[in-house]
PDB file of N, CA and C in Angstrom:
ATOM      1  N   UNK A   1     247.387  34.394 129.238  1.00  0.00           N
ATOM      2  CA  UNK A   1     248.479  33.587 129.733  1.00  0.00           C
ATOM      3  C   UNK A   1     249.335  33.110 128.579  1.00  0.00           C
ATOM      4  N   UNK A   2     250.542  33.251 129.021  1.00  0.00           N
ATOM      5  CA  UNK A   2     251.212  32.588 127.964  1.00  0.00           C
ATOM      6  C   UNK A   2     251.383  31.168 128.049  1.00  0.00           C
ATOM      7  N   UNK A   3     251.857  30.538 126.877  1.00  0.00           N
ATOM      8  CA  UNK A   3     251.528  28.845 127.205  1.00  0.00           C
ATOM      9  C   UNK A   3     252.522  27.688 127.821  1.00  0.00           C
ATOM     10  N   UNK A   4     252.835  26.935 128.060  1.00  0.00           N
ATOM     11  CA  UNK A   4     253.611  25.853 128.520  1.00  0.00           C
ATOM     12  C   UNK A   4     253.914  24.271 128.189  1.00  0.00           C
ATOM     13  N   UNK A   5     254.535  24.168 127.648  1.00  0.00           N
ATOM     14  CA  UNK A   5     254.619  23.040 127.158  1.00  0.00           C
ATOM     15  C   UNK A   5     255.609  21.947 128.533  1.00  0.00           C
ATOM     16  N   UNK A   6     254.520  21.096 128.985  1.00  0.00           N
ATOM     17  CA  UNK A   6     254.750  19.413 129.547  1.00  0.00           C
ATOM     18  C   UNK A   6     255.829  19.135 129.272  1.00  0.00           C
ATOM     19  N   UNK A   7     256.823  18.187 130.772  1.00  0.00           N
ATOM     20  CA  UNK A   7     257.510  16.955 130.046  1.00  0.00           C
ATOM     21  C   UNK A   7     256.795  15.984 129.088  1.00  0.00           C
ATOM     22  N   UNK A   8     256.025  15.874 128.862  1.00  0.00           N
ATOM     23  CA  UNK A   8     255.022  14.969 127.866  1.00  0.00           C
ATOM     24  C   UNK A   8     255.402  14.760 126.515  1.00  0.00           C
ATOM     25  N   UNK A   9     256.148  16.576 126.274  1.00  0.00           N
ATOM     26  CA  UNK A   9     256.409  16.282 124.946  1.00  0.00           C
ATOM     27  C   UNK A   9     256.948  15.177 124.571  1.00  0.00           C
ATOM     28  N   UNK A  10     256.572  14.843 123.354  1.00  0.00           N
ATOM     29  CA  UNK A  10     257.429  13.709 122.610  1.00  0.00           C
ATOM     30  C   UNK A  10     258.621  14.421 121.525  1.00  0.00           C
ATOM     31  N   UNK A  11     258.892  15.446 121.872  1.00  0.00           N
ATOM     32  CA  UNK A  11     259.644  15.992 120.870  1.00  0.00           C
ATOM     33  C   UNK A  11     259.460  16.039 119.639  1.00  0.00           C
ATOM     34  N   UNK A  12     258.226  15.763 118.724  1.00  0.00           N
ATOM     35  CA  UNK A  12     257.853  15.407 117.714  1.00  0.00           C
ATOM     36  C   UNK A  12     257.889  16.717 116.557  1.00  0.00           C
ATOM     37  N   UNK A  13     258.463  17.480 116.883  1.00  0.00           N
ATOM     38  CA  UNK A  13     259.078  18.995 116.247  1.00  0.00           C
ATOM     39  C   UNK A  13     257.632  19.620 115.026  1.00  0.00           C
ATOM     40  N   UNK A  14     256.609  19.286 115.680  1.00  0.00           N
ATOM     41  CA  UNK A  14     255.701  19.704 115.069  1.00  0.00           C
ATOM     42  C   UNK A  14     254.871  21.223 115.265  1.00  0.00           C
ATOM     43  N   UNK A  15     255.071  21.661 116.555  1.00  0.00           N
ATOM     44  CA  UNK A  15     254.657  22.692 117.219  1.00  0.00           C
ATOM     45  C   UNK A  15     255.729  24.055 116.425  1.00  0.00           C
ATOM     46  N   UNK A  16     257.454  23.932 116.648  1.00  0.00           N
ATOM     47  CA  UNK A  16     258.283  24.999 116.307  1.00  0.00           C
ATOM     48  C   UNK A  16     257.372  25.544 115.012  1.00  0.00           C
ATOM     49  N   UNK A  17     257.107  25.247 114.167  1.00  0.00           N
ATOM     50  CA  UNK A  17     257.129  26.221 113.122  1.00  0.00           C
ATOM     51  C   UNK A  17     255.741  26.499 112.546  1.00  0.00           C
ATOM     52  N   UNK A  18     254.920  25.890 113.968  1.00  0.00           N
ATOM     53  CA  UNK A  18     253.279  26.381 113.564  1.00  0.00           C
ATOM     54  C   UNK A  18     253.157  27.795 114.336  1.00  0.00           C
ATOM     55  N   UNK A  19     254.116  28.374 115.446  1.00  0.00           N
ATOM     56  CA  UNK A  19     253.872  29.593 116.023  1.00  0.00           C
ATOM     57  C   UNK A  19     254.418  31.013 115.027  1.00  0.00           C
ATOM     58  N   UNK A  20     253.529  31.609 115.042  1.00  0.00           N
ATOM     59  CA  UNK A  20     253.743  32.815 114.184  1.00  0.00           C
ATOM     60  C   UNK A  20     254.910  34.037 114.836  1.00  0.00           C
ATOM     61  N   UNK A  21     254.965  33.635 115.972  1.00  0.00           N
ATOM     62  CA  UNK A  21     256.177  34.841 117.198  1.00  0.00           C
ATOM     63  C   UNK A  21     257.154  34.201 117.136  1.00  0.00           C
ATOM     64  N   UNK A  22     257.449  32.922 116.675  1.00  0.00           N
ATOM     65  CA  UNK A  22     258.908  31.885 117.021  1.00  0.00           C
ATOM     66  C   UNK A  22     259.180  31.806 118.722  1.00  0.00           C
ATOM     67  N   UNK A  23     258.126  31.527 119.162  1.00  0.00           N
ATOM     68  CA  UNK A  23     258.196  31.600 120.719  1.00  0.00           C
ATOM     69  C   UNK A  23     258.582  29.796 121.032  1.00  0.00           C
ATOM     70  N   UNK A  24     258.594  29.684 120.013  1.00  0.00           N
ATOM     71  CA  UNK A  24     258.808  27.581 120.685  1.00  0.00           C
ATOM     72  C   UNK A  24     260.490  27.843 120.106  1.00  0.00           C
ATOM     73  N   UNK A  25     261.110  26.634 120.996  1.00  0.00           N
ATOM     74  CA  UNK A  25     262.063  25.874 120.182  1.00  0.00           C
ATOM     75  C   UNK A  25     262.489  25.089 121.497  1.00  0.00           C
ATOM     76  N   UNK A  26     263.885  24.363 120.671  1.00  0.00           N
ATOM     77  CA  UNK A  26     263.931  22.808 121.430  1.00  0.00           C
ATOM     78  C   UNK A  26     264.901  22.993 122.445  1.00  0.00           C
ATOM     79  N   UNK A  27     264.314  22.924 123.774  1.00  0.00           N
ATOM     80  CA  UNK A  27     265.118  23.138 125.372  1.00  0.00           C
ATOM     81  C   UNK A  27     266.274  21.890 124.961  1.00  0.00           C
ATOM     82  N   UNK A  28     266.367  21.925 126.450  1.00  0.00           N
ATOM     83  CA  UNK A  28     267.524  20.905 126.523  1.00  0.00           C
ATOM     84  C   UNK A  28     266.811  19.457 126.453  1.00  0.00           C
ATOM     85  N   UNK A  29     265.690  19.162 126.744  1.00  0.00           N
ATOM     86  CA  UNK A  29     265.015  17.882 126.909  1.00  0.00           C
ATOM     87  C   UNK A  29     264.143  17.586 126.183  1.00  0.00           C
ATOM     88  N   UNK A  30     262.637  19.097 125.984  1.00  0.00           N
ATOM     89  CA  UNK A  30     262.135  18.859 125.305  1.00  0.00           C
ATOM     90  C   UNK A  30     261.998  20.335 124.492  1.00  0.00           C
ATOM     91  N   UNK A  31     260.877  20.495 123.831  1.00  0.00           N
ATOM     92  CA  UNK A  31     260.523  22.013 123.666  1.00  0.00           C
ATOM     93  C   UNK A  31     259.958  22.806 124.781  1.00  0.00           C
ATOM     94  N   UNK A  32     260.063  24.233 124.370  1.00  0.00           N
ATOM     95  CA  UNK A  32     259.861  25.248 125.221  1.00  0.00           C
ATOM     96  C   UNK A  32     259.176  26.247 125.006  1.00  0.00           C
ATOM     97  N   UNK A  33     258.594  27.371 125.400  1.00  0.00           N
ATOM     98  CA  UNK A  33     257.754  28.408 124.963  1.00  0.00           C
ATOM     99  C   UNK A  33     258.449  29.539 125.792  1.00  0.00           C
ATOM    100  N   UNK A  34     259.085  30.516 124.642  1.00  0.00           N
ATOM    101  CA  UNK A  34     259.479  31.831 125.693  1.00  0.00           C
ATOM    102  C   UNK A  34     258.112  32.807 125.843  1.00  0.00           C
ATOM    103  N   UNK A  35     257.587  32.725 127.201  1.00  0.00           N
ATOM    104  CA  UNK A  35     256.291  33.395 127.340  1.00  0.00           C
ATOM    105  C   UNK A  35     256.624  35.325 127.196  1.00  0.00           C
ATOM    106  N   UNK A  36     257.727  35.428 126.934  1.00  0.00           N
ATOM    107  CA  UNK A  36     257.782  36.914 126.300  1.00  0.00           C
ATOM    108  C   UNK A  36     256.929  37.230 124.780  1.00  0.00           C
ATOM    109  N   UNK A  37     257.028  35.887 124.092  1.00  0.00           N
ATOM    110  CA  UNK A  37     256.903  35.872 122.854  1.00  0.00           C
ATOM    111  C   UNK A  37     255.301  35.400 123.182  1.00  0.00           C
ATOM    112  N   UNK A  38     255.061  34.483 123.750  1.00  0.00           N
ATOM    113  CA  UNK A  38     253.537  33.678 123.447  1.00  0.00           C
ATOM    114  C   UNK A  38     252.547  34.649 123.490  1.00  0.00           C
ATOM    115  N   UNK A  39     251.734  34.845 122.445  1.00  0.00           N
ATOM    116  CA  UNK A  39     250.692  35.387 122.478  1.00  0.00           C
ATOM    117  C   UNK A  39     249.428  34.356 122.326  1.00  0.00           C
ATOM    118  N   UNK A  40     249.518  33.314 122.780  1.00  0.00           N
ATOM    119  CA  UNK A  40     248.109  32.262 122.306  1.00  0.00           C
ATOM    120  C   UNK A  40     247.609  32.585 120.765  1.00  0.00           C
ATOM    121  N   UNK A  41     248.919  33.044 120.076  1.00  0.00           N
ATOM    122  CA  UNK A  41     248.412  33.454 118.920  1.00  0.00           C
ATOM    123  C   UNK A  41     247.334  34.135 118.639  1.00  0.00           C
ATOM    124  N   UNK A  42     247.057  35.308 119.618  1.00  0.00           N
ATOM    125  CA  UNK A  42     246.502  36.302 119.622  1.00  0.00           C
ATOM    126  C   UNK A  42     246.828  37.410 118.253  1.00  0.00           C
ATOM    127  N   UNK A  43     246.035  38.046 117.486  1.00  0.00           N
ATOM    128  CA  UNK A  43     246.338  38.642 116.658  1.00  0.00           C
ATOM    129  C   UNK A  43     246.794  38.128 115.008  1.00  0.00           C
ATOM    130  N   UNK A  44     247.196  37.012 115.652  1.00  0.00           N
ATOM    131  CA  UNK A  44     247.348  35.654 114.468  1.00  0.00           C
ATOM    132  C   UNK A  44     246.276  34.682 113.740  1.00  0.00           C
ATOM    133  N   UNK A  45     245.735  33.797 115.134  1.00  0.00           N
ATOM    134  CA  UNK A  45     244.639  32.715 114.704  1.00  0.00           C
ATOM    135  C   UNK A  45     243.583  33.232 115.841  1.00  0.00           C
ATOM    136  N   UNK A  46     242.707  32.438 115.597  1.00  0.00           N
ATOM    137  CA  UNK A  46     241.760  32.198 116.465  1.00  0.00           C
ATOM    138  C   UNK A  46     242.080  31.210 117.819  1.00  0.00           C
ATOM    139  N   UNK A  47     242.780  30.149 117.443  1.00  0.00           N
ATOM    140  CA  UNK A  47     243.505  29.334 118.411  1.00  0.00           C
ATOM    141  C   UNK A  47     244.947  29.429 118.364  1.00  0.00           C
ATOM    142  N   UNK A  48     245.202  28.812 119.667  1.00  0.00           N
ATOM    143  CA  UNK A  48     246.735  28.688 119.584  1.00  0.00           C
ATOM    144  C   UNK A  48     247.206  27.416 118.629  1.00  0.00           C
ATOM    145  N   UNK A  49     248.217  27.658 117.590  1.00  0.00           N
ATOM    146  CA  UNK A  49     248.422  26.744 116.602  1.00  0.00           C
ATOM    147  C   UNK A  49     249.429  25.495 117.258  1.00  0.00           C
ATOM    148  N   UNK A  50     250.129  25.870 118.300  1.00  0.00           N
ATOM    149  CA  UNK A  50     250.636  24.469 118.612  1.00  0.00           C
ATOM    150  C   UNK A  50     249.956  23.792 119.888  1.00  0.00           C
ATOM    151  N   UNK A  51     248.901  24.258 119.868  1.00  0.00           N
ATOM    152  CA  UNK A  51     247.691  22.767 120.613  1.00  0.00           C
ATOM    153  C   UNK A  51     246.688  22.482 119.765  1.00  0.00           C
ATOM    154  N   UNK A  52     246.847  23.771 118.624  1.00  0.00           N
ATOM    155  CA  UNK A  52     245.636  22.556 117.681  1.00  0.00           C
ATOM    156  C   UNK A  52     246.795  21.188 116.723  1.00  0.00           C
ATOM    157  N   UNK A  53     248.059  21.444 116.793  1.00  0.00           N
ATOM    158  CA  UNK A  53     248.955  19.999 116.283  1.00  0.00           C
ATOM    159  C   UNK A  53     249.334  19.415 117.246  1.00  0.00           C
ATOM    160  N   UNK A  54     249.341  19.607 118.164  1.00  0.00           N
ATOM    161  CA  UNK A  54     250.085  19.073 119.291  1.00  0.00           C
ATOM    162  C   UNK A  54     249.435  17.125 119.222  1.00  0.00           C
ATOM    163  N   UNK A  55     250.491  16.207 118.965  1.00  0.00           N
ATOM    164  CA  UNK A  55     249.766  15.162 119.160  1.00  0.00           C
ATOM    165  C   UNK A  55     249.158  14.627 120.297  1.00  0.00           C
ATOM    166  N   UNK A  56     250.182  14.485 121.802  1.00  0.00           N
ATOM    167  CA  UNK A  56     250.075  14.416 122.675  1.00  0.00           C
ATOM    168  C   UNK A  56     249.343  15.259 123.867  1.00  0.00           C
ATOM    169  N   UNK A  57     248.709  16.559 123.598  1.00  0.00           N
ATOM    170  CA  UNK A  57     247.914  17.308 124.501  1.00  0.00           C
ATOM    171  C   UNK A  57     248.796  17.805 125.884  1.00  0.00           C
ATOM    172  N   UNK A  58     250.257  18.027 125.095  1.00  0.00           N
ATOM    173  CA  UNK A  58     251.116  18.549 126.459  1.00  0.00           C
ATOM    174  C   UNK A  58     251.580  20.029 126.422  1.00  0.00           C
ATOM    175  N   UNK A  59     250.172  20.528 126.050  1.00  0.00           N
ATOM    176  CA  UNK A  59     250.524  22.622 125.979  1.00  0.00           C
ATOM    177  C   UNK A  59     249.305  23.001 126.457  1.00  0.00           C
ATOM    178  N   UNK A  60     249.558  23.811 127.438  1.00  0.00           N
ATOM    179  CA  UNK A  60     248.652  24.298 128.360  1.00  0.00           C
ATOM    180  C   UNK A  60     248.913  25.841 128.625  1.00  0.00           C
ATOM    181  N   UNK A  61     247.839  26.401 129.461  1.00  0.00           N
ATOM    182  CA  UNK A  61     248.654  27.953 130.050  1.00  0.00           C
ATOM    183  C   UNK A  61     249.174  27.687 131.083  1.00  0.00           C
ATOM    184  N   UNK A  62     249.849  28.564 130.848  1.00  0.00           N
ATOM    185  CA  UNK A  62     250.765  28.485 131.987  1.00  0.00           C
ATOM    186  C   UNK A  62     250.817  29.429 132.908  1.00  0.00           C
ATOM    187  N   UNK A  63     249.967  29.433 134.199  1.00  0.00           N
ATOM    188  CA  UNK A  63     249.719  30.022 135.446  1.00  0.00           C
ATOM    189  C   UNK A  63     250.743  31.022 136.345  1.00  0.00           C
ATOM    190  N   UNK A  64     251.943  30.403 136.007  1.00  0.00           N
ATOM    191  CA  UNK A  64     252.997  31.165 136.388  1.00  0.00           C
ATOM    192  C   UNK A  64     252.916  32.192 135.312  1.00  0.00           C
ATOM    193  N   UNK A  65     251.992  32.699 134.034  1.00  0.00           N
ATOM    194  CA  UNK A  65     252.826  33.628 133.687  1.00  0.00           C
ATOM    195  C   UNK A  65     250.734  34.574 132.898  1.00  0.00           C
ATOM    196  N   UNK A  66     250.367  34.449 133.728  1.00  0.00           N
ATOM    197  CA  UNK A  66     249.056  35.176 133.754  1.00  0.00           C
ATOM    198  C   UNK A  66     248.724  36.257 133.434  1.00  0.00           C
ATOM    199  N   UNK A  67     248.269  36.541 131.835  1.00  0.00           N
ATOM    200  CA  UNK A  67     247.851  37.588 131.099  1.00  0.00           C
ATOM    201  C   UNK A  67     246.474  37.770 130.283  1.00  0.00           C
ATOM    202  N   UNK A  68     245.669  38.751 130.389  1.00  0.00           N
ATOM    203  CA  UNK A  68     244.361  39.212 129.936  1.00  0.00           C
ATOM    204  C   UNK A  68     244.246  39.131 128.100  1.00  0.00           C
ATOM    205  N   UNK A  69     243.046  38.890 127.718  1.00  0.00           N
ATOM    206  CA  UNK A  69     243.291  38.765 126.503  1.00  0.00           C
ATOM    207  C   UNK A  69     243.653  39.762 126.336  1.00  0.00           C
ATOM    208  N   UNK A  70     243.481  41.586 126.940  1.00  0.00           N
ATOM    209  CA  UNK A  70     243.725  42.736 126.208  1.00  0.00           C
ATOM    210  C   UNK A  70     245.456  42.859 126.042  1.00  0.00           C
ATOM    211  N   UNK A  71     246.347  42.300 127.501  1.00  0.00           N
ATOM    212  CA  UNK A  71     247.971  41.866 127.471  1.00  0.00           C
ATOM    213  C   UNK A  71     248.422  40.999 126.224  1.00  0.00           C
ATOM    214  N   UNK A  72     247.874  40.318 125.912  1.00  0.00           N
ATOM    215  CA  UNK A  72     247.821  39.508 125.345  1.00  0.00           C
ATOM    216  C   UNK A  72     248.341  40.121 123.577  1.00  0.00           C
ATOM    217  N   UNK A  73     246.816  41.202 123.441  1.00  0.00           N
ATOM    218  CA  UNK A  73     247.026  42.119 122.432  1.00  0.00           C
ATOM    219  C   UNK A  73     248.287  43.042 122.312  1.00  0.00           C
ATOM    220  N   UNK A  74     248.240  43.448 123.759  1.00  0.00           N
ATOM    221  CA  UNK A  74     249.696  44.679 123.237  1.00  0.00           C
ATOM    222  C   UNK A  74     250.723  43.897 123.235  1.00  0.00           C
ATOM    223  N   UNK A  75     251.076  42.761 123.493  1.00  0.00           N
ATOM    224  CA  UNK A  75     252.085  41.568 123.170  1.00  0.00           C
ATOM    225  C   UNK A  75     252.192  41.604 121.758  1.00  0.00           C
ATOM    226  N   UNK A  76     250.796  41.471 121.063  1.00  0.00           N
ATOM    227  CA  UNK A  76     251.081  40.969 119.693  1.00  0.00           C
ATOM    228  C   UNK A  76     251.379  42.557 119.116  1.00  0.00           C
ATOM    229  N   UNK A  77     251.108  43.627 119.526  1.00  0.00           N
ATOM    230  CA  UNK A  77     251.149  44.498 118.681  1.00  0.00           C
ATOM    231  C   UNK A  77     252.916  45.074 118.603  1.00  0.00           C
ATOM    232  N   UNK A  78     252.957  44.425 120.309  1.00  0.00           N
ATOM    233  CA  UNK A  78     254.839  45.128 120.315  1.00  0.00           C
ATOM    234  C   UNK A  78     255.723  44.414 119.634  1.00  0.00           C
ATOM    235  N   UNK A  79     255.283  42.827 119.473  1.00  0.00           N
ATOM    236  CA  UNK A  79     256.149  41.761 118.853  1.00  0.00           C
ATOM    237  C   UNK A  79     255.883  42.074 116.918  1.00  0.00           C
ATOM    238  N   UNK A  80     254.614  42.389 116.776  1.00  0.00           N
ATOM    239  CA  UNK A  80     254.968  42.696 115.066  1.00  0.00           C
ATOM    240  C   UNK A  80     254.967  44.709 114.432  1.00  0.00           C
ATOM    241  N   UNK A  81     254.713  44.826 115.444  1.00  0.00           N
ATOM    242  CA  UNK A  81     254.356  46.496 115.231  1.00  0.00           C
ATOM    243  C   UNK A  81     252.909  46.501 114.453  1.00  0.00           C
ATOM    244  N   UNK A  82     252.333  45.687 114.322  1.00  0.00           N
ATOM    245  CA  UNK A  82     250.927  45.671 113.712  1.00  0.00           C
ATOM    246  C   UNK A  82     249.904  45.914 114.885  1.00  0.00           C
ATOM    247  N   UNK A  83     248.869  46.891 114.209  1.00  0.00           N
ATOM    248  CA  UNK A  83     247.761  47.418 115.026  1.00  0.00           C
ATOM    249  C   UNK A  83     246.497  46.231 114.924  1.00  0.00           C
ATOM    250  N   UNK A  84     245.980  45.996 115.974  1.00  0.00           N
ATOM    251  CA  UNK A  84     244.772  45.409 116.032  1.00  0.00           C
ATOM    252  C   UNK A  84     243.744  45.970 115.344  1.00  0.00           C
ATOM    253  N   UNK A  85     242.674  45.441 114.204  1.00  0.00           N
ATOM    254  CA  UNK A  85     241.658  46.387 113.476  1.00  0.00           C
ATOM    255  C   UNK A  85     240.564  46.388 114.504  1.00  0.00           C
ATOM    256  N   UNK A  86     239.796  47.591 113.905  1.00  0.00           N
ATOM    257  CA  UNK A  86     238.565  47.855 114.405  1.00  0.00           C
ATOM    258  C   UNK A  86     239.162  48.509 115.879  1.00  0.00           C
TER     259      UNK A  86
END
């Protein structure tokens, strides 16, 4: 799944530049996640990097947009052209 960020945010511009796809930036109200881009930082981290800063706990998946970890992978592989090892 790709992720979703809450009205909750506090706008606290801490999330934009922990994602490795540039899938965040700042909507009209608060921030946003283009789930074309979100890979849960698949291929990147082990976790997704803007809920391990997130102060407030307002990034979640997001149900409307429901993908397998293996989707997940060919996401990351089409967004950097990098192959998954092993």
């Amino acid at each position: 799944m790709a992720l979703n960020i809450s009205d909750e945010c506090i706008n606290c511009d801490v999330c934009e530049p922990e994602c490795p796809n540039e899938a965040i930036s700042q909507g009209d109200e608060i921030y946003q996640i283009d789930p074309g881009k979100c890979t849960e930082c698949v291929g990147h981290y082990d976790t997704p990097q803007c809920v391990e800063v997130c102060p407030v706990d307002c990034i979640a998946k997001d149900p409307a947009h429901s993908e397998s970890s293996e989707m997940l992978w060919v996401k990351y592989e089409r967004l950097t052209g990098n192959k998954r090892a092993g």
